[in-house]
C-alpha atoms as a PDB file:
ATOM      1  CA  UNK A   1      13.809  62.792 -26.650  1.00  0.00           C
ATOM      2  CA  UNK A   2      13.016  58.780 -27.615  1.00  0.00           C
ATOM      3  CA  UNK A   3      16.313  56.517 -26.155  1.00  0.00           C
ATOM      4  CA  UNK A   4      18.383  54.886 -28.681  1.00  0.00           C
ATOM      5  CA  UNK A   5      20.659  51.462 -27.957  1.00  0.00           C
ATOM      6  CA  UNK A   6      24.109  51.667 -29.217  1.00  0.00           C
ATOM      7  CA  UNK A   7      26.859  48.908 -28.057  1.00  0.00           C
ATOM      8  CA  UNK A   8      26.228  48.565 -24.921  1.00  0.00           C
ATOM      9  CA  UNK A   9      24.373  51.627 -23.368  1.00  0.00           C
ATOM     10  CA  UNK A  10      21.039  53.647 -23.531  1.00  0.00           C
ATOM     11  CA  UNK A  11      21.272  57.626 -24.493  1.00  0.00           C
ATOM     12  CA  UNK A  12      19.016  59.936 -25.485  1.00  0.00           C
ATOM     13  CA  UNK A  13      19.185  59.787 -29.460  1.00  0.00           C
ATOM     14  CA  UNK A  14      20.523  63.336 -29.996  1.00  0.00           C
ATOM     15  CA  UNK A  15      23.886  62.150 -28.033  1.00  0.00           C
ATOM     16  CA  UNK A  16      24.288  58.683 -30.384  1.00  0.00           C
ATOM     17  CA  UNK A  17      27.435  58.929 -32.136  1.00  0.00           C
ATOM     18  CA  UNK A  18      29.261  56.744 -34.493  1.00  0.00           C
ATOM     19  CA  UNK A  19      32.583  56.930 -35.928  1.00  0.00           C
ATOM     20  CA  UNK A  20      32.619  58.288 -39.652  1.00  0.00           C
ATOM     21  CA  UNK A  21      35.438  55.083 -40.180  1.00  0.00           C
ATOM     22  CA  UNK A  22      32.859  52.619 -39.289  1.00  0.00           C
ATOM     23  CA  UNK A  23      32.229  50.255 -42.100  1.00  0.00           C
ATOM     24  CA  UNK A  24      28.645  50.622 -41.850  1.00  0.00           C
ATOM     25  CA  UNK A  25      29.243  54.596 -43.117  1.00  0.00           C
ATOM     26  CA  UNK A  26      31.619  54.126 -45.496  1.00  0.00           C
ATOM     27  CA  UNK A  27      30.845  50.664 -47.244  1.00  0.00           C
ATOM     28  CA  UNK A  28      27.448  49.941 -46.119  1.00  0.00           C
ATOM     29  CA  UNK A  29      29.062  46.568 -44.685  1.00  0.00           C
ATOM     30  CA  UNK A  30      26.056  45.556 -42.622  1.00  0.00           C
ATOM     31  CA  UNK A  31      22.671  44.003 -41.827  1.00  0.00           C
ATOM     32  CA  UNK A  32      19.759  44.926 -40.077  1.00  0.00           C
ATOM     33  CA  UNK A  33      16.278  43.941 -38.846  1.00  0.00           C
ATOM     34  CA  UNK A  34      12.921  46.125 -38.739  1.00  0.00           C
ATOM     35  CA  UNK A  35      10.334  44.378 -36.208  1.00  0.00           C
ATOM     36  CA  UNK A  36       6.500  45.942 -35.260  1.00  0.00           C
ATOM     37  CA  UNK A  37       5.858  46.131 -31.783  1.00  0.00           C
ATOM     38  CA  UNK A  38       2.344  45.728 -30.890  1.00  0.00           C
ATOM     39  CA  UNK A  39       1.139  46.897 -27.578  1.00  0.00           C
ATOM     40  CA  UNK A  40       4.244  46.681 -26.219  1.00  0.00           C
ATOM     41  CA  UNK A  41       5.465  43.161 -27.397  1.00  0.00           C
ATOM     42  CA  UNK A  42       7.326  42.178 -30.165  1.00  0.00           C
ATOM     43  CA  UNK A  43       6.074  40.258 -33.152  1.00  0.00           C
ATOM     44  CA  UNK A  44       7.717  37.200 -34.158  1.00  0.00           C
ATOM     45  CA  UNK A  45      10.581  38.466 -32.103  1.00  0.00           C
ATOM     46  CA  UNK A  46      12.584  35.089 -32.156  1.00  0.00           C
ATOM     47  CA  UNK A  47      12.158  34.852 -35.920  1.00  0.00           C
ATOM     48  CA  UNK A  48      13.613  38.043 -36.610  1.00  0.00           C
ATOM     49  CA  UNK A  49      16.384  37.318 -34.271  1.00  0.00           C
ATOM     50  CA  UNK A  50      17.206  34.332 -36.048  1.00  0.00           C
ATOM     51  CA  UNK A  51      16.914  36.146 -39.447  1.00  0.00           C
ATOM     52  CA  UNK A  52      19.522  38.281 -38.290  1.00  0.00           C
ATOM     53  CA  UNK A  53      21.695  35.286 -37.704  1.00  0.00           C
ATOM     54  CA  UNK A  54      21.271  34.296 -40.655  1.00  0.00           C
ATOM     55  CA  UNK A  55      22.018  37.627 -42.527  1.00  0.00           C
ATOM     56  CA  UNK A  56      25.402  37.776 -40.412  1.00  0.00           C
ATOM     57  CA  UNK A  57      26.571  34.107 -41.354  1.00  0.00           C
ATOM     58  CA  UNK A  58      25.921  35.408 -45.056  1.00  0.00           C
ATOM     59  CA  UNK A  59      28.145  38.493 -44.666  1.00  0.00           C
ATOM     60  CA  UNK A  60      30.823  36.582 -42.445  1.00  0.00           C
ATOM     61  CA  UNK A  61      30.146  38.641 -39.138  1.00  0.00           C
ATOM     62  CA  UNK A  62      30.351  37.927 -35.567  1.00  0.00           C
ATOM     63  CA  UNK A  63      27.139  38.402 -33.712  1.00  0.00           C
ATOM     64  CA  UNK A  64      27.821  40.939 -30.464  1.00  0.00           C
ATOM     65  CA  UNK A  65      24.696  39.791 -28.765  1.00  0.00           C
ATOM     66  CA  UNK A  66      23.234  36.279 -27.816  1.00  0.00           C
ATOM     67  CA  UNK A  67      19.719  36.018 -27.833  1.00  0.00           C
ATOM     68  CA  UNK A  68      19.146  36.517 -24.832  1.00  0.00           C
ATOM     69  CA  UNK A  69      20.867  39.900 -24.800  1.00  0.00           C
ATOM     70  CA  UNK A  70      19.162  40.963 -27.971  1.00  0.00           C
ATOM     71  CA  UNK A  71      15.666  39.953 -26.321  1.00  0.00           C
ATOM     72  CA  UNK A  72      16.816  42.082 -22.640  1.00  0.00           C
ATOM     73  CA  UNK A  73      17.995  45.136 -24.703  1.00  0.00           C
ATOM     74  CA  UNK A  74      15.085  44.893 -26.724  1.00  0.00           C
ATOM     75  CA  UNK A  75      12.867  44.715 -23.937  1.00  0.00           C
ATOM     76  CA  UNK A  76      14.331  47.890 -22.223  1.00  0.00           C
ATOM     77  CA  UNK A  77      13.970  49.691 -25.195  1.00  0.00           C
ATOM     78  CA  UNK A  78      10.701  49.323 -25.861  1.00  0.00           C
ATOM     79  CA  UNK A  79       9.946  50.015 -22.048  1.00  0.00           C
ATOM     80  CA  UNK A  80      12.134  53.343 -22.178  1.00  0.00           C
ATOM     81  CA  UNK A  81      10.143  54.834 -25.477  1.00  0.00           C
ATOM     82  CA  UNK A  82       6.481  54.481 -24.048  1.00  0.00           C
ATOM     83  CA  UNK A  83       5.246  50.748 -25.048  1.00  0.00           C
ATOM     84  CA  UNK A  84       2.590  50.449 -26.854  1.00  0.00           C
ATOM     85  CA  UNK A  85       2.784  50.140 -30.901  1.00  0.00           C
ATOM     86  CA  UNK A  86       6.174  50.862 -32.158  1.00  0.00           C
ATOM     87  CA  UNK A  87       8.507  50.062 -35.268  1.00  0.00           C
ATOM     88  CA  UNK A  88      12.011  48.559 -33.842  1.00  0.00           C
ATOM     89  CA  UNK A  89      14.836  48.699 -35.721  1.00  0.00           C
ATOM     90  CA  UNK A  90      18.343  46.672 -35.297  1.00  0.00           C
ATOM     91  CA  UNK A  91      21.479  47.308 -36.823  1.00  0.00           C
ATOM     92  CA  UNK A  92      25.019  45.813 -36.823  1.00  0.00           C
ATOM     93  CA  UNK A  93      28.143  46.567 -39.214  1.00  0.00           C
ATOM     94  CA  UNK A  94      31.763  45.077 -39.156  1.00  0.00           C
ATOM     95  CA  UNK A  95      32.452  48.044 -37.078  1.00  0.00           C
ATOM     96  CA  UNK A  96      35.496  50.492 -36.877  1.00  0.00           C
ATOM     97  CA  UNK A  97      38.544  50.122 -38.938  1.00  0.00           C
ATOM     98  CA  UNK A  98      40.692  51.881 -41.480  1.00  0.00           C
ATOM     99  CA  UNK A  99      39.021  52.082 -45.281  1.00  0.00           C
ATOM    100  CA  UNK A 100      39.687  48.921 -46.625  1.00  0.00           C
ATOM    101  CA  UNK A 101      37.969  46.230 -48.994  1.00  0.00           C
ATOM    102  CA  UNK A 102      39.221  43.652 -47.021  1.00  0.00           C
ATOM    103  CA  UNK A 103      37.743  42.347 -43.603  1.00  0.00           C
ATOM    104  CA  UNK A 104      39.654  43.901 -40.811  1.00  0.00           C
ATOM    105  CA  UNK A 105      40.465  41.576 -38.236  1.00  0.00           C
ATOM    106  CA  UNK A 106      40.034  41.907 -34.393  1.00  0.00           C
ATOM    107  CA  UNK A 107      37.435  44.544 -34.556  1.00  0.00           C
ATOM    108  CA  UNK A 108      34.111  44.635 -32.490  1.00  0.00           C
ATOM    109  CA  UNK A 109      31.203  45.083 -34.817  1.00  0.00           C
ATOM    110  CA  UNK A 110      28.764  48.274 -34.291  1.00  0.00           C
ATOM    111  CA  UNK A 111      25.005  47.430 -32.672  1.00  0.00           C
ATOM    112  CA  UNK A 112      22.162  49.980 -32.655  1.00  0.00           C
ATOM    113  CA  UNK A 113      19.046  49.520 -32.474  1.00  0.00           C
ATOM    114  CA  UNK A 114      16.127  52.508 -32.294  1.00  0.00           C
ATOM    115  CA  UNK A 115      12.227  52.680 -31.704  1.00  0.00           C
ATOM    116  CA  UNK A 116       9.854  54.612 -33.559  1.00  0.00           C
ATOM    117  CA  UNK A 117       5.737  54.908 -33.333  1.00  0.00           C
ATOM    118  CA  UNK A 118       4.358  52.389 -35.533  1.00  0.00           C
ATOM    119  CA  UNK A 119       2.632  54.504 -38.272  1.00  0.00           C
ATOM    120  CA  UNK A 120      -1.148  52.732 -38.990  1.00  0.00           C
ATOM    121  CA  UNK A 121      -1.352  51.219 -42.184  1.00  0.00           C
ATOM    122  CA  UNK A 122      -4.183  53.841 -44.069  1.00  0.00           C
ATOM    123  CA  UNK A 123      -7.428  52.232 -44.043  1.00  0.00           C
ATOM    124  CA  UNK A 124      -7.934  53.528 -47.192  1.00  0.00           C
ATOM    125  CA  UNK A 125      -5.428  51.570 -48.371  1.00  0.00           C
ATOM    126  CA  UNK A 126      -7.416  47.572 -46.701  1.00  0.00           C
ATOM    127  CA  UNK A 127     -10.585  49.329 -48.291  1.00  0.00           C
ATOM    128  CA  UNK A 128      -9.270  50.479 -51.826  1.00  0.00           C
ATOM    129  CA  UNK A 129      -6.211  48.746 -52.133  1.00  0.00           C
ATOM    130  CA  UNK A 130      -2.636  50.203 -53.376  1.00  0.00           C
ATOM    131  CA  UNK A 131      -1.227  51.295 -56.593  1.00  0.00           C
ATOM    132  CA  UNK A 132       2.050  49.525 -58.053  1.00  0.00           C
ATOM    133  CA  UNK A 133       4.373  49.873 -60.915  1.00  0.00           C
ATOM    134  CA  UNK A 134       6.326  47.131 -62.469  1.00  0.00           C
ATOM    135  CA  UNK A 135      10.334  47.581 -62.479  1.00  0.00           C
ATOM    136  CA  UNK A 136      13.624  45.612 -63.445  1.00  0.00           C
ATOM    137  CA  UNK A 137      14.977  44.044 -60.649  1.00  0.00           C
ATOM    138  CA  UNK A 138      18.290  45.796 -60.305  1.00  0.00           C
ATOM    139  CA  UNK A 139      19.254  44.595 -57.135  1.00  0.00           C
ATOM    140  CA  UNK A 140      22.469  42.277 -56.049  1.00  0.00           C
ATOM    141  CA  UNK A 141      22.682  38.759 -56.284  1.00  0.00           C
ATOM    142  CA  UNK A 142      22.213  38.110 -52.511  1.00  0.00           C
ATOM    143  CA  UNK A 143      18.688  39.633 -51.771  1.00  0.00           C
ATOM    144  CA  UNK A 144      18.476  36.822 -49.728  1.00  0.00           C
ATOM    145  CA  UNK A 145      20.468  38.685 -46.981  1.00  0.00           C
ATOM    146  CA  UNK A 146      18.949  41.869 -45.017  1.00  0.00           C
ATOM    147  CA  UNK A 147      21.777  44.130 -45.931  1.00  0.00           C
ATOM    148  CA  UNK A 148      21.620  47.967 -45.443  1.00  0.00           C
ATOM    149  CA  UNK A 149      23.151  48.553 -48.700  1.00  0.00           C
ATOM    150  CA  UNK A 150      19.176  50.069 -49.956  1.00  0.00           C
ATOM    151  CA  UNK A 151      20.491  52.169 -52.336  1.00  0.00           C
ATOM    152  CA  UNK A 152      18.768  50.046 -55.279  1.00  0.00           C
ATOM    153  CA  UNK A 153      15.416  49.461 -53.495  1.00  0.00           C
ATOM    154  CA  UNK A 154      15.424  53.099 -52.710  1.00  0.00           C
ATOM    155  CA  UNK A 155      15.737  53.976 -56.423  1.00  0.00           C
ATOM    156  CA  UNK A 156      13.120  51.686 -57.100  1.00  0.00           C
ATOM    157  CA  UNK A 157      10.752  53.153 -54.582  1.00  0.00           C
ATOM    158  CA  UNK A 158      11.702  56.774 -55.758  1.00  0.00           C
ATOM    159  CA  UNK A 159      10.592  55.914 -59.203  1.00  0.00           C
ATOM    160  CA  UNK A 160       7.143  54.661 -57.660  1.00  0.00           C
ATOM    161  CA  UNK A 161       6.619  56.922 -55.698  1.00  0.00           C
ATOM    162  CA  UNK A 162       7.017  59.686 -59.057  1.00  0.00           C
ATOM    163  CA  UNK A 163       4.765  57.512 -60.607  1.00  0.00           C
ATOM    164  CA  UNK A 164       1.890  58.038 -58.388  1.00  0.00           C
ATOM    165  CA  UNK A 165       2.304  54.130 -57.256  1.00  0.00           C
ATOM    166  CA  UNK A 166       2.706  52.806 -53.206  1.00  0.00           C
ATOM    167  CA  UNK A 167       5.070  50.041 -54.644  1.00  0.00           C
ATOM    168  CA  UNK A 168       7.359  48.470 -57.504  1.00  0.00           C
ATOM    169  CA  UNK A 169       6.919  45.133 -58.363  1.00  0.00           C
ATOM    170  CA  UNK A 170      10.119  43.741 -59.473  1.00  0.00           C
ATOM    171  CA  UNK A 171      11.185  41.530 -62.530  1.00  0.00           C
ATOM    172  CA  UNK A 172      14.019  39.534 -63.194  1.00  0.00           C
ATOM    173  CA  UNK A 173      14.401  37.277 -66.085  1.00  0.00           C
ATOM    174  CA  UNK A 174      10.931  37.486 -67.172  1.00  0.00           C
ATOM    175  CA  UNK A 175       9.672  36.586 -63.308  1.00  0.00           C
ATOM    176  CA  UNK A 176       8.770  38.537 -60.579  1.00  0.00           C
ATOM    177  CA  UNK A 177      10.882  38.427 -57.370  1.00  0.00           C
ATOM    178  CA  UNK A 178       9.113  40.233 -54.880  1.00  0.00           C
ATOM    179  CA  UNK A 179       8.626  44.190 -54.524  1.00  0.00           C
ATOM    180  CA  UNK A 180      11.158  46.792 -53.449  1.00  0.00           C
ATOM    181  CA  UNK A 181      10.488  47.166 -49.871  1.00  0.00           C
ATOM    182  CA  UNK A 182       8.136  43.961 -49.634  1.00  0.00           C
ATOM    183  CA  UNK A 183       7.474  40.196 -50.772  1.00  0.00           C
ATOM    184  CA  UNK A 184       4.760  40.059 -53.073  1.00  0.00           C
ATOM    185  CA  UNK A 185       2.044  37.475 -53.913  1.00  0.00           C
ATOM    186  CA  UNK A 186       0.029  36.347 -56.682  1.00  0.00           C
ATOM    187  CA  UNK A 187      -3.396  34.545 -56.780  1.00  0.00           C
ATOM    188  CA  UNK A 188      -4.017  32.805 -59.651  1.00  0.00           C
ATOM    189  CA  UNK A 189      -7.820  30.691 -60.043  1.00  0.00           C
ATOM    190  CA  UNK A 190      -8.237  31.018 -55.983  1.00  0.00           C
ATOM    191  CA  UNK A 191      -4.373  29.938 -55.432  1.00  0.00           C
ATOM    192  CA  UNK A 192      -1.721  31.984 -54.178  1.00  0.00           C
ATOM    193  CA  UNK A 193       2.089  32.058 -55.664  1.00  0.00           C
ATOM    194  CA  UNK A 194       4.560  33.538 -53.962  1.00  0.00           C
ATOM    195  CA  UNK A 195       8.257  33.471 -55.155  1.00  0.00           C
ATOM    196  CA  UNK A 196      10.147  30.520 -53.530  1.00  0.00           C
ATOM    197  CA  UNK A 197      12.760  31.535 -50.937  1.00  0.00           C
ATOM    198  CA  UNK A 198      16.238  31.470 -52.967  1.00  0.00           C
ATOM    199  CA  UNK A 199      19.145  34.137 -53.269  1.00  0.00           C
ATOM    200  CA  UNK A 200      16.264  36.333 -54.989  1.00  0.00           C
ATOM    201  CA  UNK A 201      14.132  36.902 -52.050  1.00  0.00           C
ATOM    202  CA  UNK A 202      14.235  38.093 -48.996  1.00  0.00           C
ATOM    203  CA  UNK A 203      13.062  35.449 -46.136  1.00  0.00           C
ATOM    204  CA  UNK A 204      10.064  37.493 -44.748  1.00  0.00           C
ATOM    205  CA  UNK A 205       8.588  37.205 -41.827  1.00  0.00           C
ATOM    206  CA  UNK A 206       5.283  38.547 -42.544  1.00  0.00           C
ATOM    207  CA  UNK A 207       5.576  36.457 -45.594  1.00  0.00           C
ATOM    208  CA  UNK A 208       6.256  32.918 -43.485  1.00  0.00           C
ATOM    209  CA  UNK A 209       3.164  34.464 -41.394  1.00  0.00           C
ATOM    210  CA  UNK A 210       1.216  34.704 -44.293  1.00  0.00           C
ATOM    211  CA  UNK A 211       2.567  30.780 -45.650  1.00  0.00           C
ATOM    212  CA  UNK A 212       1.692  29.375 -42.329  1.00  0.00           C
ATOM    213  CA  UNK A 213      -1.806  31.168 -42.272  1.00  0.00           C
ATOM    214  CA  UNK A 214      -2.881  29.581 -45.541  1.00  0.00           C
ATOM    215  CA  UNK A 215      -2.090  26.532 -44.955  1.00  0.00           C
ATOM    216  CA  UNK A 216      -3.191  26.099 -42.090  1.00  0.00           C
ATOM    217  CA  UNK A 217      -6.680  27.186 -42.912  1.00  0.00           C
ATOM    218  CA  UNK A 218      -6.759  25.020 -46.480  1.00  0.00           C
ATOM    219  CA  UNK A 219      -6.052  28.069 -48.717  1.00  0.00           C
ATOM    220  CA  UNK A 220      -3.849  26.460 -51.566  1.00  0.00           C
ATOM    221  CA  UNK A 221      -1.049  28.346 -51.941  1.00  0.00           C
ATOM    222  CA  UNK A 222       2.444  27.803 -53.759  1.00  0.00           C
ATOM    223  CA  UNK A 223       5.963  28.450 -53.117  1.00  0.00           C
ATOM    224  CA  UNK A 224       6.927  29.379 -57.160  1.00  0.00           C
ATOM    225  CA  UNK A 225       7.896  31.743 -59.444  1.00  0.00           C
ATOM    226  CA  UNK A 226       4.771  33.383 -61.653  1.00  0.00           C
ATOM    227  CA  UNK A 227       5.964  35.065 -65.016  1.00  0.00           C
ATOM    228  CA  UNK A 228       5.023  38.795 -65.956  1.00  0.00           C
ATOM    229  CA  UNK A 229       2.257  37.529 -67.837  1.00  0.00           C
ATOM    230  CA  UNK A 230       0.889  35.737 -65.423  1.00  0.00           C
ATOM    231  CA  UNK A 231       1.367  38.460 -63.034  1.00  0.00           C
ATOM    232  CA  UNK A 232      -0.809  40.660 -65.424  1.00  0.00           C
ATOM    233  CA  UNK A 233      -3.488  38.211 -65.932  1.00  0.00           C
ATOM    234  CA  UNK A 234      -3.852  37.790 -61.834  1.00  0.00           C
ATOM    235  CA  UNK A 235      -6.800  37.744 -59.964  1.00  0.00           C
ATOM    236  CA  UNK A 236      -5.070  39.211 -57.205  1.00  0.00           C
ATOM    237  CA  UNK A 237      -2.102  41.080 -56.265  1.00  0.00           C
ATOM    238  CA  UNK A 238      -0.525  41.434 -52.615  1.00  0.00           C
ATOM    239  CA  UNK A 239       2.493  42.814 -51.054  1.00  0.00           C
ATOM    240  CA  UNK A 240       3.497  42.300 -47.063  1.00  0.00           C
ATOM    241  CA  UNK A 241       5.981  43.919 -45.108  1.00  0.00           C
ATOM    242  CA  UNK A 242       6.460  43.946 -40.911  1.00  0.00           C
ATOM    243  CA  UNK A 243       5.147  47.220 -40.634  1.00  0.00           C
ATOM    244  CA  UNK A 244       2.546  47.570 -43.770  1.00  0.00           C
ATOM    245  CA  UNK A 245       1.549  43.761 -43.015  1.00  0.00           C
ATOM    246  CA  UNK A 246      -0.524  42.573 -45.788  1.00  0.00           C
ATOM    247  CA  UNK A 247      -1.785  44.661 -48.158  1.00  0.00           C
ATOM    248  CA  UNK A 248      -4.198  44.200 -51.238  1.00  0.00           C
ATOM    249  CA  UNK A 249      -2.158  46.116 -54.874  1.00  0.00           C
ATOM    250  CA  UNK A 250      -5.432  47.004 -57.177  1.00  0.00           C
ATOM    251  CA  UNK A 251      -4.107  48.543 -59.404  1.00  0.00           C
ATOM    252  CA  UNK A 252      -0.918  47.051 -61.968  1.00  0.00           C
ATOM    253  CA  UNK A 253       0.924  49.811 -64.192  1.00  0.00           C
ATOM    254  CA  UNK A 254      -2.278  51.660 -64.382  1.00  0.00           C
ATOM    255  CA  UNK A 255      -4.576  48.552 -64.869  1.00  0.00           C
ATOM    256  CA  UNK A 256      -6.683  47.280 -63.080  1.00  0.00           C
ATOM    257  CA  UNK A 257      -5.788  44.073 -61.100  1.00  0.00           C
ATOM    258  CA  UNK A 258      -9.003  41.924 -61.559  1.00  0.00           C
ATOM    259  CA  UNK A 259     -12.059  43.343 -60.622  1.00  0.00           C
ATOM    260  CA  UNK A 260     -10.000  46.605 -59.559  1.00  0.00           C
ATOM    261  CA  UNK A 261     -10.845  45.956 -55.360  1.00  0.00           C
ATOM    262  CA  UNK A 262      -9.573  44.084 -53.070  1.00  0.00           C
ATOM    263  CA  UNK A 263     -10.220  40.198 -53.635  1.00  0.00           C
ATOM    264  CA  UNK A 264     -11.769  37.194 -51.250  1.00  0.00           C
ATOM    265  CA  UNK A 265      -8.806  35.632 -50.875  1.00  0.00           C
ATOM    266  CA  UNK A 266      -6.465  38.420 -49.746  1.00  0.00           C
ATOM    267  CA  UNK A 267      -9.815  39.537 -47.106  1.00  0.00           C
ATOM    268  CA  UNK A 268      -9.790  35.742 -45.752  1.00  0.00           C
ATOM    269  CA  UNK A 269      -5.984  36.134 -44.943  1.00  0.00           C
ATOM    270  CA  UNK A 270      -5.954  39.640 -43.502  1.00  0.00           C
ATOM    271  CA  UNK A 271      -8.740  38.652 -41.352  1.00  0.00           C
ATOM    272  CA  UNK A 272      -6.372  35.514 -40.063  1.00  0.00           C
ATOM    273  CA  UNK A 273      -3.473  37.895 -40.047  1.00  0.00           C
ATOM    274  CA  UNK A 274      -5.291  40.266 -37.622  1.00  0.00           C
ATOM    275  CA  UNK A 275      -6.589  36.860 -35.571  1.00  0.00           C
ATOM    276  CA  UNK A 276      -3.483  36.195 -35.311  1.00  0.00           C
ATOM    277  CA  UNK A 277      -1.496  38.971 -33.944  1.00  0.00           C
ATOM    278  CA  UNK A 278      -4.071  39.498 -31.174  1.00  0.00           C
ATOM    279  CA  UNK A 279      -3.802  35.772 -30.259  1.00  0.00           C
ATOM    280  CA  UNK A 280       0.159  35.941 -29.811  1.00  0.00           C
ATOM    281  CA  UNK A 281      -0.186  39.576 -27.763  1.00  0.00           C
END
C-alpha cells in the first residue's frame, strides 16, 4: 500500500482520513497542484510551489508549509512510493469548521499530498496526434487560480470523452481560452498563439516551459487570444498539461487540423521539451 502525506505525518493511504466538516468536502474551498516526477525528481518543482502560493493568496488562505517543508515532505514521499516516474499531487483547503459561507477564523487549513505512477503518454498519440471537440467555456471567472472545484472541467471532459475526442477546446466570447484539463496553442503561418495569462487561464507550467522553449530557440510565438475562426483555419493545434506534456490535436470537431498529422513546429518543440527534461534530471 503507496504512503500518503496528510498534515503532518506519513500513513499508508488506506488509514488517511479527513473530517466530512472539512471545507474542502463540503464547499470545495481549496487549491491544489499536480507535478510529474521523473526518475525520481521533481519537474519544475519550485514553480509549482510558487503556483500554489499564488492560488492561496487568490482564495485568501494561509499556507501550512514553507518551502522548504513542502520540498522535505515532498522529497520523502517520493522516496517512500518507489522513485522513479510518478504523478504528485498537493492539496490544501481552509480546513475544519462548522458549514458556513463565511471564512472561519482560527482554523488550520488541511494538506495532503499523494503519489501515483506516472502513466506514459500513448505513443500513438506523438505519432497520430489527438482528437478534440470544441465547447463553451462554462467555467468561473477565476480560472486563473488552481482550485479543486473541477466540477465544470469534468463536465467538459465527460462530453469529450462521449464524443470520441481526448480533449475540449474551450470558447468564450468568440475566443478560445485554453482546453478543459490543459492550455492550448495555436500555430498560425509558422507562429504559435497561445492565450495570454489573465483571469481566463490557468498559469501553466508546461505552458511557461513551452514559452521559454520557443523563444529561446527563435520560434515566434505570441502571448494572444486567436478567435474560433482562426482556430479552425490553424495549421496546428496543441494542448500541454504536467503529465500529458505537449501533445499534437489533429483532428478539430471531426476535421482535420491542417494536413491531419502532427506539424513541424509542434515536432521542433517536443523534441526541445524532451531535451529539456533530461537536461534538468
Amino acid at each position: 500500500m503507496k504512503d500518503v502525506y496528510l498534515n503532518g505525518h506519513f500513513l499508508p493511504a488506506d488509514q488517511a482520513q479527513v473530517s466530512v466538516f472539512d471545507r474542502g468536502f463540503l464547499l470545495g474551498d481549496g487549491v491544489y497542484e499536480v507535478i510529474p516526477v521523473y526518475d525520481g525528481h521533481c519537474f519544475e518543482l519550485e514553480a509549482h510551489l510558487n503556483r500554489l502560493q499564488y492560488s492561496l493568496d487568490g482564495v485568501r488562505m494561509k499556507n501550512p508549509m514553507t518551502p522548504h517543508q513542502w520540498q522535505t515532505m515532498i522529497a520523502e514521499l517520493v522516496a517512500r512510493n518507489g522513485g522513479g516516474d510518478q504523478s504528485l499531487y498537493l492539496q490544501v483547503t481552509r480546513g475544519v469548521a462548522p458549514r458556513d459561507h463565511i471564512f472561519p477564523i482560527g482554523v488550520e487549513p488541511t494538506a495532503f499530498a499523494m503519489s501515483n505512477p506516472l502513466q506514459a503518454v500513448p505513443e500513438k498519440y506523438k505519432q497520430n496526434g489527438i482528437k478534440a471537440i470544441t465547447l463553451a467555456d462554462i467555467r468561473w471567472a477565476n480560472c486563473n487560480i488552481k482550485a479543486i472545484t473541477l466540477l465544470p472541467n469534468s463536465l467538459l471532459k465527460q462530453q469529450a470523452q462521449e464524443a470520441g475526442a481526448q480533449e475540449a477546446l474551450l470558447i468564450r466570447d468568440g475566443y478560445l481560452t485554453e482546453g478543459a484539463a490543459s492550455n492550448a496553442y495555436v500555430v498560425l503561418d509558422g507562429t504559435i498563439y497561445t492565450s495570454p495569462k489573465d483571469e481566463k487561464v490557468l498559469p501553466g507550467i508546461t505552458r511557461e516551459v513551452v514559452i521559454k522553449l520557443a523563444l529561446e530557440n527563435g520560434i515566434p510565438l505570441l502571448e494572444q487570444a486567436v478567435t474560433e475562426q482562426q482556430l479552425r483555419q490553424a495549421d496546428e493545434i496543441w494542448m500541454s498539461s504536467s503529465t500529458k506534456e505537449v501533445l499534437p490535436i489533429t483532428e478539430l470537431d471531426h476535421d482535420a487540423v491542417g494536413d491531419g498529422k502532427p506539424g513541424p513546429v509542434w515536432k521542433q518543440i517536443d523534441r526541445l521539451y524532451q531535451q529539456y527534461k533530461k537536461s534538468i534530471g
